[in-house]
PDB file of N, CA and C in Angstrom:
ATOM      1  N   UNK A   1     116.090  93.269 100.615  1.00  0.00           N
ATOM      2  CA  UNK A   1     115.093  92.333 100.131  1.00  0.00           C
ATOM      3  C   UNK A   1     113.708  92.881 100.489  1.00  0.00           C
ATOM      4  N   UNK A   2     112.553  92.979  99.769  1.00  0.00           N
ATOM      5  CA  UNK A   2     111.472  93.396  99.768  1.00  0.00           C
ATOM      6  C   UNK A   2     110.588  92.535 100.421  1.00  0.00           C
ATOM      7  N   UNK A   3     109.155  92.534 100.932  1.00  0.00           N
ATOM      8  CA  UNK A   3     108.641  91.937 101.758  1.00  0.00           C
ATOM      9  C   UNK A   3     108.250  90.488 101.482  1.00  0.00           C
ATOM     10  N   UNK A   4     108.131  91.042  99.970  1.00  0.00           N
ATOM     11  CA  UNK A   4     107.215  89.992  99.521  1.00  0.00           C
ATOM     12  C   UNK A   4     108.340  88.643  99.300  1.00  0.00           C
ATOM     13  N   UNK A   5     109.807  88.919  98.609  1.00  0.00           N
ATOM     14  CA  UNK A   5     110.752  88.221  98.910  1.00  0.00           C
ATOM     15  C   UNK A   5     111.033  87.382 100.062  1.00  0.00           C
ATOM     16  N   UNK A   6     110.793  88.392 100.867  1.00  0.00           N
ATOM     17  CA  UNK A   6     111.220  87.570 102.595  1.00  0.00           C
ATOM     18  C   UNK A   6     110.195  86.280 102.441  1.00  0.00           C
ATOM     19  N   UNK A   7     108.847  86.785 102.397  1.00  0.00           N
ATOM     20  CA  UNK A   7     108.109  85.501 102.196  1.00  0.00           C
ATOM     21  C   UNK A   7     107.990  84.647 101.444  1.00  0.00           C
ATOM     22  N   UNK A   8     108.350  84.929 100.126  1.00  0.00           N
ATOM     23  CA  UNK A   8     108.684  83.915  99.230  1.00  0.00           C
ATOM     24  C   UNK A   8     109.516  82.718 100.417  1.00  0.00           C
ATOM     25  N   UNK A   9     110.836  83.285 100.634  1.00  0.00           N
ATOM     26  CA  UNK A   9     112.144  83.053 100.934  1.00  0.00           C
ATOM     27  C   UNK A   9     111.823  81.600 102.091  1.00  0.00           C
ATOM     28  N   UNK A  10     110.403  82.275 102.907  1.00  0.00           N
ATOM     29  CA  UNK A  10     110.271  81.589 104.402  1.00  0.00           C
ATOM     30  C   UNK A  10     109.440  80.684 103.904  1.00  0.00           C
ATOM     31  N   UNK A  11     108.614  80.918 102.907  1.00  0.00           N
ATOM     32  CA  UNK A  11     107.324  79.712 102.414  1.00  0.00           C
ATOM     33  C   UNK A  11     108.748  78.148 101.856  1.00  0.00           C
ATOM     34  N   UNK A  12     109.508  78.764 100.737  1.00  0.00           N
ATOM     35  CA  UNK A  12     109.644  77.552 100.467  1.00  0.00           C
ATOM     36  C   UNK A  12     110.750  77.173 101.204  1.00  0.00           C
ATOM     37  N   UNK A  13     111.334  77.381 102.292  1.00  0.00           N
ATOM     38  CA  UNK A  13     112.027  77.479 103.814  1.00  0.00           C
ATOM     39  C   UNK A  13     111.313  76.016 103.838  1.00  0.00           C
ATOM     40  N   UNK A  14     110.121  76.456 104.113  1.00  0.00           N
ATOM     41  CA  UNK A  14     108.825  75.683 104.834  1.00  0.00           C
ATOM     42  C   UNK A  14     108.527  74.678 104.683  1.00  0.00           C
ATOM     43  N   UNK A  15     108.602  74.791 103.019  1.00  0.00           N
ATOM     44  CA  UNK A  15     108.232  73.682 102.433  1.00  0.00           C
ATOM     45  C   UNK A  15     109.343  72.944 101.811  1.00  0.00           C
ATOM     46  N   UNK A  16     110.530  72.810 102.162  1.00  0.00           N
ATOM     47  CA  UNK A  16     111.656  72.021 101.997  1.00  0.00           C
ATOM     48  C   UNK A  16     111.259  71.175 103.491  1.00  0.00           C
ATOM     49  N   UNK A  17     110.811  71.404 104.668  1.00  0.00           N
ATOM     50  CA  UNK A  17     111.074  70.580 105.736  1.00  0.00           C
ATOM     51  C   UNK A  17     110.032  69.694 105.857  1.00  0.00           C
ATOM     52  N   UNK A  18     108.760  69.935 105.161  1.00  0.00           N
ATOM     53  CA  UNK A  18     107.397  68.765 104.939  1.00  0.00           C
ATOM     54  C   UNK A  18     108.265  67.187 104.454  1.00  0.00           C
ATOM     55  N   UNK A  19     107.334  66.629 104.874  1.00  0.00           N
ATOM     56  CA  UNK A  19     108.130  65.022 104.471  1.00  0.00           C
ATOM     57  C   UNK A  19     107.607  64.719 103.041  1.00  0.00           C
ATOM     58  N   UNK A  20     106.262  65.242 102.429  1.00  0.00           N
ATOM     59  CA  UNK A  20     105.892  65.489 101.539  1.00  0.00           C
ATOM     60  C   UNK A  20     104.533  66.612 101.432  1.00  0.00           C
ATOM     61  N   UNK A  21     104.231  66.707 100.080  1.00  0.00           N
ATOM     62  CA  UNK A  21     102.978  67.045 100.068  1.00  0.00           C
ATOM     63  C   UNK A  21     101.527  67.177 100.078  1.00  0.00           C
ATOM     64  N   UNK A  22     101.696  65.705 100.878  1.00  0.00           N
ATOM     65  CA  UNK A  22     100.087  65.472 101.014  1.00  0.00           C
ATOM     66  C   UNK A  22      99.635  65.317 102.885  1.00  0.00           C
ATOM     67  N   UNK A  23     100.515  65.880 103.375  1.00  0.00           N
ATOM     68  CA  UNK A  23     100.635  65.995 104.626  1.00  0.00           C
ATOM     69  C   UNK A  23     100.076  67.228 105.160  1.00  0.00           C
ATOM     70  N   UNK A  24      99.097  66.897 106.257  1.00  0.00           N
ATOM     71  CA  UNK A  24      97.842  67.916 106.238  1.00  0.00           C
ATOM     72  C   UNK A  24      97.879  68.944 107.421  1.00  0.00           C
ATOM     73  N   UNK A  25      96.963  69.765 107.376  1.00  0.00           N
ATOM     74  CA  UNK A  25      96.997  71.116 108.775  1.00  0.00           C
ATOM     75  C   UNK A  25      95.229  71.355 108.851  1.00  0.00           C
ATOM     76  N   UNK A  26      94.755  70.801 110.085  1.00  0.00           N
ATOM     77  CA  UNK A  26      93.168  71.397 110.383  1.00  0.00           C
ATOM     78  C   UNK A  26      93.336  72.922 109.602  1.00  0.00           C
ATOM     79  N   UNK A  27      92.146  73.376 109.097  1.00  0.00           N
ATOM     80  CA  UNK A  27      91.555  74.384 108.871  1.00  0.00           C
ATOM     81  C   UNK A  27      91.514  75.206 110.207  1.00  0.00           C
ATOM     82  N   UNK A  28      91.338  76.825 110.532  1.00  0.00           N
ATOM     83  CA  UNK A  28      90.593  76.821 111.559  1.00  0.00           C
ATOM     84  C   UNK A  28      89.188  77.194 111.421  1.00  0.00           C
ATOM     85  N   UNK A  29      88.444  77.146 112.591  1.00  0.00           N
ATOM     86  CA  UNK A  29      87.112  77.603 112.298  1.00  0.00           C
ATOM     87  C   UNK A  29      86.840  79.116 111.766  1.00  0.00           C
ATOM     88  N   UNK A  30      85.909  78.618 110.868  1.00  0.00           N
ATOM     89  CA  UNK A  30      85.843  80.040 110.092  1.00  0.00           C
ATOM     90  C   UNK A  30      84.178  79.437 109.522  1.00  0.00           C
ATOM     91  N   UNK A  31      83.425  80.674 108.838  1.00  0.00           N
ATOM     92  CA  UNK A  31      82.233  80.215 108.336  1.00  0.00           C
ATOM     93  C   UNK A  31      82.176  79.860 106.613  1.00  0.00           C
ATOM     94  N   UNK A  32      83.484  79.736 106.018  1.00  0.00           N
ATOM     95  CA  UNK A  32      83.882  79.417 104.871  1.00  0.00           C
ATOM     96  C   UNK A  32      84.340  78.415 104.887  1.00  0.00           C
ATOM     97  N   UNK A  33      84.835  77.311 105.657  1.00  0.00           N
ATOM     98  CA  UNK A  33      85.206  76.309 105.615  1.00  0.00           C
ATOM     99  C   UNK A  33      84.637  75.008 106.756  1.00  0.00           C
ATOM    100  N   UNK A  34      84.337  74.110 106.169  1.00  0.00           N
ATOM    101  CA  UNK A  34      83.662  72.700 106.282  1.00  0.00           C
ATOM    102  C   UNK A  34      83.920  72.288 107.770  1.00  0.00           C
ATOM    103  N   UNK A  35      82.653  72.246 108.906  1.00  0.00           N
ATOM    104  CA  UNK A  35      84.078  71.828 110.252  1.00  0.00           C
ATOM    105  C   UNK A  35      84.883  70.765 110.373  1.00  0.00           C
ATOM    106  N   UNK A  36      86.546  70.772 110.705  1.00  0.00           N
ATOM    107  CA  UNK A  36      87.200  70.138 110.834  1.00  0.00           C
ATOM    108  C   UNK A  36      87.606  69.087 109.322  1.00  0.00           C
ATOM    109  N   UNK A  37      87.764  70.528 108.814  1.00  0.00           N
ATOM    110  CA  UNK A  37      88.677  70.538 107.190  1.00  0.00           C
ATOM    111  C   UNK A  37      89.753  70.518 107.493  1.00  0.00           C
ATOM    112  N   UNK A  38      90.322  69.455 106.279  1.00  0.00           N
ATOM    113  CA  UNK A  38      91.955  69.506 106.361  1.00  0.00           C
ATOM    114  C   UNK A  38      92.235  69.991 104.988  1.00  0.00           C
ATOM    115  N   UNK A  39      93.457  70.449 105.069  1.00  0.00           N
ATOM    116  CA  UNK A  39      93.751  70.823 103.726  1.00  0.00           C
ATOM    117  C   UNK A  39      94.925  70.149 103.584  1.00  0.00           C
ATOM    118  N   UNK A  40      95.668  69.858 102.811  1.00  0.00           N
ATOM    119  CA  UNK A  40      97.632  68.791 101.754  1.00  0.00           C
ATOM    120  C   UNK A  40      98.324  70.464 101.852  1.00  0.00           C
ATOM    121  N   UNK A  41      99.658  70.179 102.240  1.00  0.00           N
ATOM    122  CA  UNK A  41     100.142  71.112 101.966  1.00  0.00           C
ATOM    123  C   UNK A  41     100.372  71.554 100.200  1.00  0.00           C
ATOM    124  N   UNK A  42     100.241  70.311  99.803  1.00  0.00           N
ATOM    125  CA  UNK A  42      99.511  70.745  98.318  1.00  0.00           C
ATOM    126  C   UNK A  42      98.756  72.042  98.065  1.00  0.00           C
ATOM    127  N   UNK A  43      97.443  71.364  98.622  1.00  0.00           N
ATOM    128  CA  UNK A  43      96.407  72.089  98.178  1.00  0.00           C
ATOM    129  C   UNK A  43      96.393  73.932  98.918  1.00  0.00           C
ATOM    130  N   UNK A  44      97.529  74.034  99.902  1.00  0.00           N
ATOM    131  CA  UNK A  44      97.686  74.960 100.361  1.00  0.00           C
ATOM    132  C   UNK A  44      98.620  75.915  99.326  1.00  0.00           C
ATOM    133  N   UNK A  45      99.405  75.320  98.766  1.00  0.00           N
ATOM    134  CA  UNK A  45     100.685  75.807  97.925  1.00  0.00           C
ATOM    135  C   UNK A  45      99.846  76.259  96.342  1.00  0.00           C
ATOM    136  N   UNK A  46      98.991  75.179  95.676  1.00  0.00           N
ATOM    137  CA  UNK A  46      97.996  75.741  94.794  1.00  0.00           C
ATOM    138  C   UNK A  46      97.144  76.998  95.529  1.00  0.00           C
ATOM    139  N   UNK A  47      96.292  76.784  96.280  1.00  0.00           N
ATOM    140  CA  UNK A  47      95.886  78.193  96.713  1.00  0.00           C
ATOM    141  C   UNK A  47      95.905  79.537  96.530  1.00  0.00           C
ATOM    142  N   UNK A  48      98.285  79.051  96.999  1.00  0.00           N
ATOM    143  CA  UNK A  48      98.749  80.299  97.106  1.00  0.00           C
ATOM    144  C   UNK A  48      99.312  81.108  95.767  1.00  0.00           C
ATOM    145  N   UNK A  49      99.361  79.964  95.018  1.00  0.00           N
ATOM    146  CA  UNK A  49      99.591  79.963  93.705  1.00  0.00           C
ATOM    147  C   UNK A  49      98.566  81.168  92.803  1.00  0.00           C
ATOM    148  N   UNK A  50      97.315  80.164  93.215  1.00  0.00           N
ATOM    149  CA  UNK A  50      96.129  80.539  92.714  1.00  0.00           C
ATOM    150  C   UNK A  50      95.873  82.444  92.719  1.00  0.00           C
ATOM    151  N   UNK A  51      95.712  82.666  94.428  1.00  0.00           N
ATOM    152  CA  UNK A  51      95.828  83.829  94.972  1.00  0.00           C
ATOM    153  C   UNK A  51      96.734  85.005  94.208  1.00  0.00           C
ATOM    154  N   UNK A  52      97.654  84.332  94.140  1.00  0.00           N
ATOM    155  CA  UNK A  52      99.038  85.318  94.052  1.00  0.00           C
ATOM    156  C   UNK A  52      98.970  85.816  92.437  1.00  0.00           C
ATOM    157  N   UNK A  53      98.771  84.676  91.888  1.00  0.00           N
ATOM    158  CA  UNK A  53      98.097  85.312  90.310  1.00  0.00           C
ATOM    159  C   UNK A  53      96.933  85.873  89.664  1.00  0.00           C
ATOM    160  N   UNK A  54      95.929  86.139  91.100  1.00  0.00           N
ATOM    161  CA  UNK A  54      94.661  86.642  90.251  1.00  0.00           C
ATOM    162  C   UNK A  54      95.070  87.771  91.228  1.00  0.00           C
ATOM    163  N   UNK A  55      95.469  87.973  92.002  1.00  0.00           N
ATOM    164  CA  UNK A  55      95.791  89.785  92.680  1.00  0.00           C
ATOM    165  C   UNK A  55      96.844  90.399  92.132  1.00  0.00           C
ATOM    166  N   UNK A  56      98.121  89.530  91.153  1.00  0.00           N
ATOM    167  CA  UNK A  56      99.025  89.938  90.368  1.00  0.00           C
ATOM    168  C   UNK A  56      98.106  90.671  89.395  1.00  0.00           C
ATOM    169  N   UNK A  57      97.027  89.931  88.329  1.00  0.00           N
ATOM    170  CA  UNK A  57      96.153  90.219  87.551  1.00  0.00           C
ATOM    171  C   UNK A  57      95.207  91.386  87.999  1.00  0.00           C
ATOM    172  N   UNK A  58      94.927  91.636  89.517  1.00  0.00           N
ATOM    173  CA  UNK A  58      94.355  93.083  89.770  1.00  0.00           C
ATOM    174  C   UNK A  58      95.712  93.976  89.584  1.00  0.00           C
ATOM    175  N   UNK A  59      96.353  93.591  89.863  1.00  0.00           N
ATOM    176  CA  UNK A  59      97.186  95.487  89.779  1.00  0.00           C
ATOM    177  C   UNK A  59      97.470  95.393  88.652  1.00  0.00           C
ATOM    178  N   UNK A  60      97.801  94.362  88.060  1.00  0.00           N
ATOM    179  CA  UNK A  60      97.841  95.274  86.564  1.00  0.00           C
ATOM    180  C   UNK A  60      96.894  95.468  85.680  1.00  0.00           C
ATOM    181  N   UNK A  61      95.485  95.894  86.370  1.00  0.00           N
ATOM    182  CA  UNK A  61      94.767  95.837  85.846  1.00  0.00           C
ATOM    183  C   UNK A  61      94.795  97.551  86.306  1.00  0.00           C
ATOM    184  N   UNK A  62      94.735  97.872  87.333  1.00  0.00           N
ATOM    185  CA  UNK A  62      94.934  98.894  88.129  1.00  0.00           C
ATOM    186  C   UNK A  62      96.367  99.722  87.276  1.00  0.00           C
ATOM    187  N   UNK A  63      97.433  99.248  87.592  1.00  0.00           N
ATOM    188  CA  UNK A  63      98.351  99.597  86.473  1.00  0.00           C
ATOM    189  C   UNK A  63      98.032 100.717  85.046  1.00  0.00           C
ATOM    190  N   UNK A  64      96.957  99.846  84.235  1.00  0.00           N
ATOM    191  CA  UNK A  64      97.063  99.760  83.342  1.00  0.00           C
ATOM    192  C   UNK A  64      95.742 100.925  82.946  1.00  0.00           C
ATOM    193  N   UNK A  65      94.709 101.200  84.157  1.00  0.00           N
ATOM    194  CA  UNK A  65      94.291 102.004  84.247  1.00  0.00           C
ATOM    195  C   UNK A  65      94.738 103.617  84.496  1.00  0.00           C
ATOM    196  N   UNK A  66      95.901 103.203  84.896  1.00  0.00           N
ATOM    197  CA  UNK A  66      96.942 104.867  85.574  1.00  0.00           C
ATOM    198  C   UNK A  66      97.563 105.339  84.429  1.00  0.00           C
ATOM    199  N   UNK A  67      98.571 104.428  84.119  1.00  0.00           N
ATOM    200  CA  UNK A  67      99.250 104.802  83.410  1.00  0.00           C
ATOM    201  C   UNK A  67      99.046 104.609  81.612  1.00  0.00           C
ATOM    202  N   UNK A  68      98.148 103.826  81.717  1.00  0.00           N
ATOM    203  CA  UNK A  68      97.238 103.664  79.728  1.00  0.00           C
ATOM    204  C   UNK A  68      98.424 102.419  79.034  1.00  0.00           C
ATOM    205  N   UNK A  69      99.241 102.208  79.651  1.00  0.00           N
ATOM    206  CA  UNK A  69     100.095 101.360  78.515  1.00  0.00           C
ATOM    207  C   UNK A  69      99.634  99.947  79.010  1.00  0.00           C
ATOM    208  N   UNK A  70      99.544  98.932  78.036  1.00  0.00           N
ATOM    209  CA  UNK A  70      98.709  97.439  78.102  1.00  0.00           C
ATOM    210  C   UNK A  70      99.881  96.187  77.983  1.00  0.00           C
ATOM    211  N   UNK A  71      99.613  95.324  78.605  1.00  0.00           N
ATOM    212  CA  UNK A  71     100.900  94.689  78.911  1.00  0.00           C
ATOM    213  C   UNK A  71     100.438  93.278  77.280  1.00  0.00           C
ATOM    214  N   UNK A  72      99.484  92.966  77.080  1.00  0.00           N
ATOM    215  CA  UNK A  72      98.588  92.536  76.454  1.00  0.00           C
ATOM    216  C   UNK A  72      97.514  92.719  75.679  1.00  0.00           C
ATOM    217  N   UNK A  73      97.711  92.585  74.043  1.00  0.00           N
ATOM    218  CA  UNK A  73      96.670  93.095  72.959  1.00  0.00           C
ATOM    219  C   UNK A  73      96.979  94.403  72.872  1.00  0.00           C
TER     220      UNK A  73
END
């Protein structure tokens, strides 16, 4: 199993044991976030969502620069 699998595997591990999804985790301090932000494990799971498809969208952007073939148009 590849890395990224394992974590798939442990995230929704994770998120089978929440009682739901609007159940929250302090932020920590950082200078990007509001002090003593909470975030829904929602809004954590969109995030990761979010994340995971616009850095999917860099490599194949990268991809597509190497090798010339276009996945799209």
């Amino acid at each position: 199993m590849m890395e990224y699998e394992q974590v798939a595997a442990r995230t929704v591990a994770l998120v089978l044991t929440l009682p739901d999804l609007d159940v929250t985790q302090a932020l920590p301090e950082a200078p990007w976030f509001e002090t003593g932000a909470l975030w829904s494990a929602r809004r954590v799971l969109l995030h990761l969502i979010a994340e995971t498809a616009q850095h999917a969208g860099h490599a194949d952007i990268l991809r597509e620069s190497l090798d010339g073939a276009r996945t799209m148009g």
